[in-house]
Protein backbone atom coordinates (compact mmCIF):
# COMPACT_ATOMS: atom_id res chain seq x y z
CA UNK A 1 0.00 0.00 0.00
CA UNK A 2 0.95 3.37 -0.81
CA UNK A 3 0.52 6.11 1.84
CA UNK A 4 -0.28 9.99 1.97
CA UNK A 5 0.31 12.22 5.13
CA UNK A 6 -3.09 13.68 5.93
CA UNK A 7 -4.14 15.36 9.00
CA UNK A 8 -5.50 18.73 9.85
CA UNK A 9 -9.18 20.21 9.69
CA UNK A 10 -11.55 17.90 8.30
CA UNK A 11 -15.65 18.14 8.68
CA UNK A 12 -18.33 15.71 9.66
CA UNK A 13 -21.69 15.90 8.67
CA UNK A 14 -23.86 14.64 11.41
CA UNK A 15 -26.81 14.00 12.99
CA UNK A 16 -27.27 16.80 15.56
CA UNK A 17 -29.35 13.93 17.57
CA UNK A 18 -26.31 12.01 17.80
CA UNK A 19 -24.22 11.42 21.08
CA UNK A 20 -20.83 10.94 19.75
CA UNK A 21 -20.94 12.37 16.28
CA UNK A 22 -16.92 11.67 16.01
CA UNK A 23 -17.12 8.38 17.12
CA UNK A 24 -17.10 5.10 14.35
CA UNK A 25 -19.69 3.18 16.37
CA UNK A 26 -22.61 3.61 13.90
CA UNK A 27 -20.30 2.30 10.73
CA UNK A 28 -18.74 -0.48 12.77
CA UNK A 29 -22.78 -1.34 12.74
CA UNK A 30 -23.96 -0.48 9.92
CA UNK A 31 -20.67 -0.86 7.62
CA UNK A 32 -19.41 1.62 5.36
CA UNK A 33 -17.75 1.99 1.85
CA UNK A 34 -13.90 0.85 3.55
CA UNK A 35 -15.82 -1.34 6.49
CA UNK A 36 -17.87 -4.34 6.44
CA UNK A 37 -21.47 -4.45 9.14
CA UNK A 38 -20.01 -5.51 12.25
CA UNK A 39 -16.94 -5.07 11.74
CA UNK A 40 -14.62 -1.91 13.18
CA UNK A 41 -15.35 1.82 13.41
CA UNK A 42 -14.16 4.16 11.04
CA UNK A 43 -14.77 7.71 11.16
CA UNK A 44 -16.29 9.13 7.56
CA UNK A 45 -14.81 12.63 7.56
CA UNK A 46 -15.45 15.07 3.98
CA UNK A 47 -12.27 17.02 3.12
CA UNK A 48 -14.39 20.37 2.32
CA UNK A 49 -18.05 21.76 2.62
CA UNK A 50 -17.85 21.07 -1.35
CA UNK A 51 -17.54 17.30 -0.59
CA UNK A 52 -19.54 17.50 2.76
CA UNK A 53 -22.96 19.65 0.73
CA UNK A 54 -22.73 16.55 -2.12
CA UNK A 55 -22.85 14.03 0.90
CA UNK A 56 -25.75 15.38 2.07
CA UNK A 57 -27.29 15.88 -1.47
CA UNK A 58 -26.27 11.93 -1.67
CA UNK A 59 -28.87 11.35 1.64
CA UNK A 60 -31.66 13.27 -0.23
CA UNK A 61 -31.14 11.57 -3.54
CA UNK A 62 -34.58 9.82 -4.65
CA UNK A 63 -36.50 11.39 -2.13
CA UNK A 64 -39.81 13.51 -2.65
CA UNK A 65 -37.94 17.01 -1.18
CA UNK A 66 -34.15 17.55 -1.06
CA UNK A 67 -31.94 19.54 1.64
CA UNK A 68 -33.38 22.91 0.13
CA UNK A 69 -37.13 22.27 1.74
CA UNK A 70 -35.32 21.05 5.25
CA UNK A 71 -36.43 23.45 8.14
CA UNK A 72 -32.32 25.21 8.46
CA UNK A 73 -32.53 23.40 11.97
CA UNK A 74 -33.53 20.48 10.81
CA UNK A 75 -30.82 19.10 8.78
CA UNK A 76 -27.21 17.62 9.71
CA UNK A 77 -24.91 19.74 11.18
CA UNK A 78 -21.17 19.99 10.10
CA UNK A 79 -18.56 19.36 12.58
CA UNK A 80 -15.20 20.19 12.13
CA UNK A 81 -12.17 18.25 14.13
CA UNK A 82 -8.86 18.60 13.80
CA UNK A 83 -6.80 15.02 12.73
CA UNK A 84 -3.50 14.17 13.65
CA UNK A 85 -1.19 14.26 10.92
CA UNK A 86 -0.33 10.66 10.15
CA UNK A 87 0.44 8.15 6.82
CA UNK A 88 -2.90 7.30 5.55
CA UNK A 89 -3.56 4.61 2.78
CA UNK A 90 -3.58 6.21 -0.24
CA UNK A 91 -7.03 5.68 -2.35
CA UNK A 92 -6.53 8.85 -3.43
CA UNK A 93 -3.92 9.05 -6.76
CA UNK A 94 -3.64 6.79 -9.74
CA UNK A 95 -0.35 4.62 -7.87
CA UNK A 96 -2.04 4.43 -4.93
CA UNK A 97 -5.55 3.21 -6.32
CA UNK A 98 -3.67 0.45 -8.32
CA UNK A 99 -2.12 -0.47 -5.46
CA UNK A 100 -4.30 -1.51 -3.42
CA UNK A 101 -6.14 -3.17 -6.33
CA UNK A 102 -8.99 -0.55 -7.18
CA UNK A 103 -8.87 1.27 -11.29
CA UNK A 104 -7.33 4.31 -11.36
CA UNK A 105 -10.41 5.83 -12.31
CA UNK A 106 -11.84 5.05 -8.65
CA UNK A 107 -14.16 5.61 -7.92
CA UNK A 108 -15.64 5.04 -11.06
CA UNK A 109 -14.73 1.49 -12.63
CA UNK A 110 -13.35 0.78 -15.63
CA UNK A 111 -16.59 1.00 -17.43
CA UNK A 112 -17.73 3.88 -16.02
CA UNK A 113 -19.95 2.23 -13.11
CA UNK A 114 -19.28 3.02 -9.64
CA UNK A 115 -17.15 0.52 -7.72
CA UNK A 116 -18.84 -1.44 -5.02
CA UNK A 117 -18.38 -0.93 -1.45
CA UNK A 118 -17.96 -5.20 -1.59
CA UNK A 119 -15.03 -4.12 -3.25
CA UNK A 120 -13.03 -1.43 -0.83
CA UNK A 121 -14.16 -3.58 2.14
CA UNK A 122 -11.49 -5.85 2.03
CA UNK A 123 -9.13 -3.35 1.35
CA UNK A 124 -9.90 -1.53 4.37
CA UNK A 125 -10.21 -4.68 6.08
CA UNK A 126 -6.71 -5.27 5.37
CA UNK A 127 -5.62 -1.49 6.37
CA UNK A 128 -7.02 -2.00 9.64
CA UNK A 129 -5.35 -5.20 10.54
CA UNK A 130 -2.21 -3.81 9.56
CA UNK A 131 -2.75 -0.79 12.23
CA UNK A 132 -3.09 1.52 9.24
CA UNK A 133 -4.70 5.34 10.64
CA UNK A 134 -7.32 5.10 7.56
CA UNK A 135 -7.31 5.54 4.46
CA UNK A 136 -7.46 8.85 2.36
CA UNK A 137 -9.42 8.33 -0.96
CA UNK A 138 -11.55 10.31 -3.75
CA UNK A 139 -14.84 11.07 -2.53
CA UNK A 140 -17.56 8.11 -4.40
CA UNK A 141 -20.14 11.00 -3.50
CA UNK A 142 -21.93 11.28 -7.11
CA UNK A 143 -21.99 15.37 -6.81
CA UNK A 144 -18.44 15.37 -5.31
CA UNK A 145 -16.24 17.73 -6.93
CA UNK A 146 -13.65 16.46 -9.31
CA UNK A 147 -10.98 15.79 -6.79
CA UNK A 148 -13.08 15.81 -3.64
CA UNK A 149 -11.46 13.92 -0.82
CA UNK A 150 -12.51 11.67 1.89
CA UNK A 151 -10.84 10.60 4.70
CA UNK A 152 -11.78 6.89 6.31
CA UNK A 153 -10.29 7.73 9.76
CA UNK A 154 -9.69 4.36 12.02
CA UNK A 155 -11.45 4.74 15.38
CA UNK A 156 -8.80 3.28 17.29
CA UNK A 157 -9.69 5.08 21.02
CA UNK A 158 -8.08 8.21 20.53
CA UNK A 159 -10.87 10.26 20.25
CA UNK A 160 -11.47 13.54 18.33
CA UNK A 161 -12.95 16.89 18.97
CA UNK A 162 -15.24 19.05 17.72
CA UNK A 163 -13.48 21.82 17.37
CA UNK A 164 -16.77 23.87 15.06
CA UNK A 165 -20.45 22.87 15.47
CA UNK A 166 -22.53 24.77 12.16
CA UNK A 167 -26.24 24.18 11.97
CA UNK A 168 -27.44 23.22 8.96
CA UNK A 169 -29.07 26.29 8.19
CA UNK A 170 -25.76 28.09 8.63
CA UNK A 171 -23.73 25.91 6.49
CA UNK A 172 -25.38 24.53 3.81
């Protein structure tokens, strides 16, 4: 695996309902794009508001209203937390998608489909067993800017901080 140093501000969008809107609890459920259900937590953290506005776009898609018709206090809030600078996995350039065996048109596949989260799984899978922080990749997020970033940040019990709470209506 190839790595990237990464660390600094990076935003959250959350749930302002949620207790611990830093902590990888609900993914190590759920699953995520670089972590199977019931696996370990990871930490999905957007590089920008760009990339964090198309995630939240991405939780409206198909629906009969969109973020615009959201009361502004209604919505997810962004957090912002500051990450320590370490060597992430790098999903993010051409070398680095190849390898750790994903196209180097991630997140888009080869024939222009979007590549499965079956298909990063393992390779976070294997990240995490090797200690790796996380991974830093190209945002998947269909209205992601071209060269919006991601950050998969391992929960490994150091816990982050909110360091900036927005309300929805103040951010997006």
């Amino acid at each position: 695996m190839n790595h990237l140093e990464r660390g600094g501000r990076y935003l959250r969008v959350a749930d302002p309902a949620w207790s611990d809107p830093l902590g990888g609890g609900h993914s190590q459920a759920a699953g995520g794009r670089w972590n199977p259900p019931g696996s370990f937590p990871v930490l999905y953290l957007c590089g920008d508001e760009h990339v964090a506005r198309a995630n939240v776009d991405r939780l409206y898609a198909g629906l009969p209203y969109g973020p615009e018709d959201i009361d502004p206090d209604g919505g997810p809030d962004l957090m912002a937390t500051d990450v320590p600078v370490a060597a992430y996995v790098d999903a993010l350039t051409a070398a680095g998608c190849e390898a750790v065996g994903l196209p180097t048109t991630y997140p888009l596949d080869g024939d222009g489909g979007g590549v499965p989260w079956t298909r990063c799984q393992p390779i976070g899978e294997r990240a995490w067993e090797a200690g790796e922080p996380g991974i830093a990749c190209r945002s998947a997020t269909p209205r992601a800017p071209r060269g919006g970033e991601e950050l998969a940040h391992f929960d490994r019990g150091v816990a982050l901080s909110v360091v900036e709470r927005r309300r929805f209506g103040d951010w997006y």
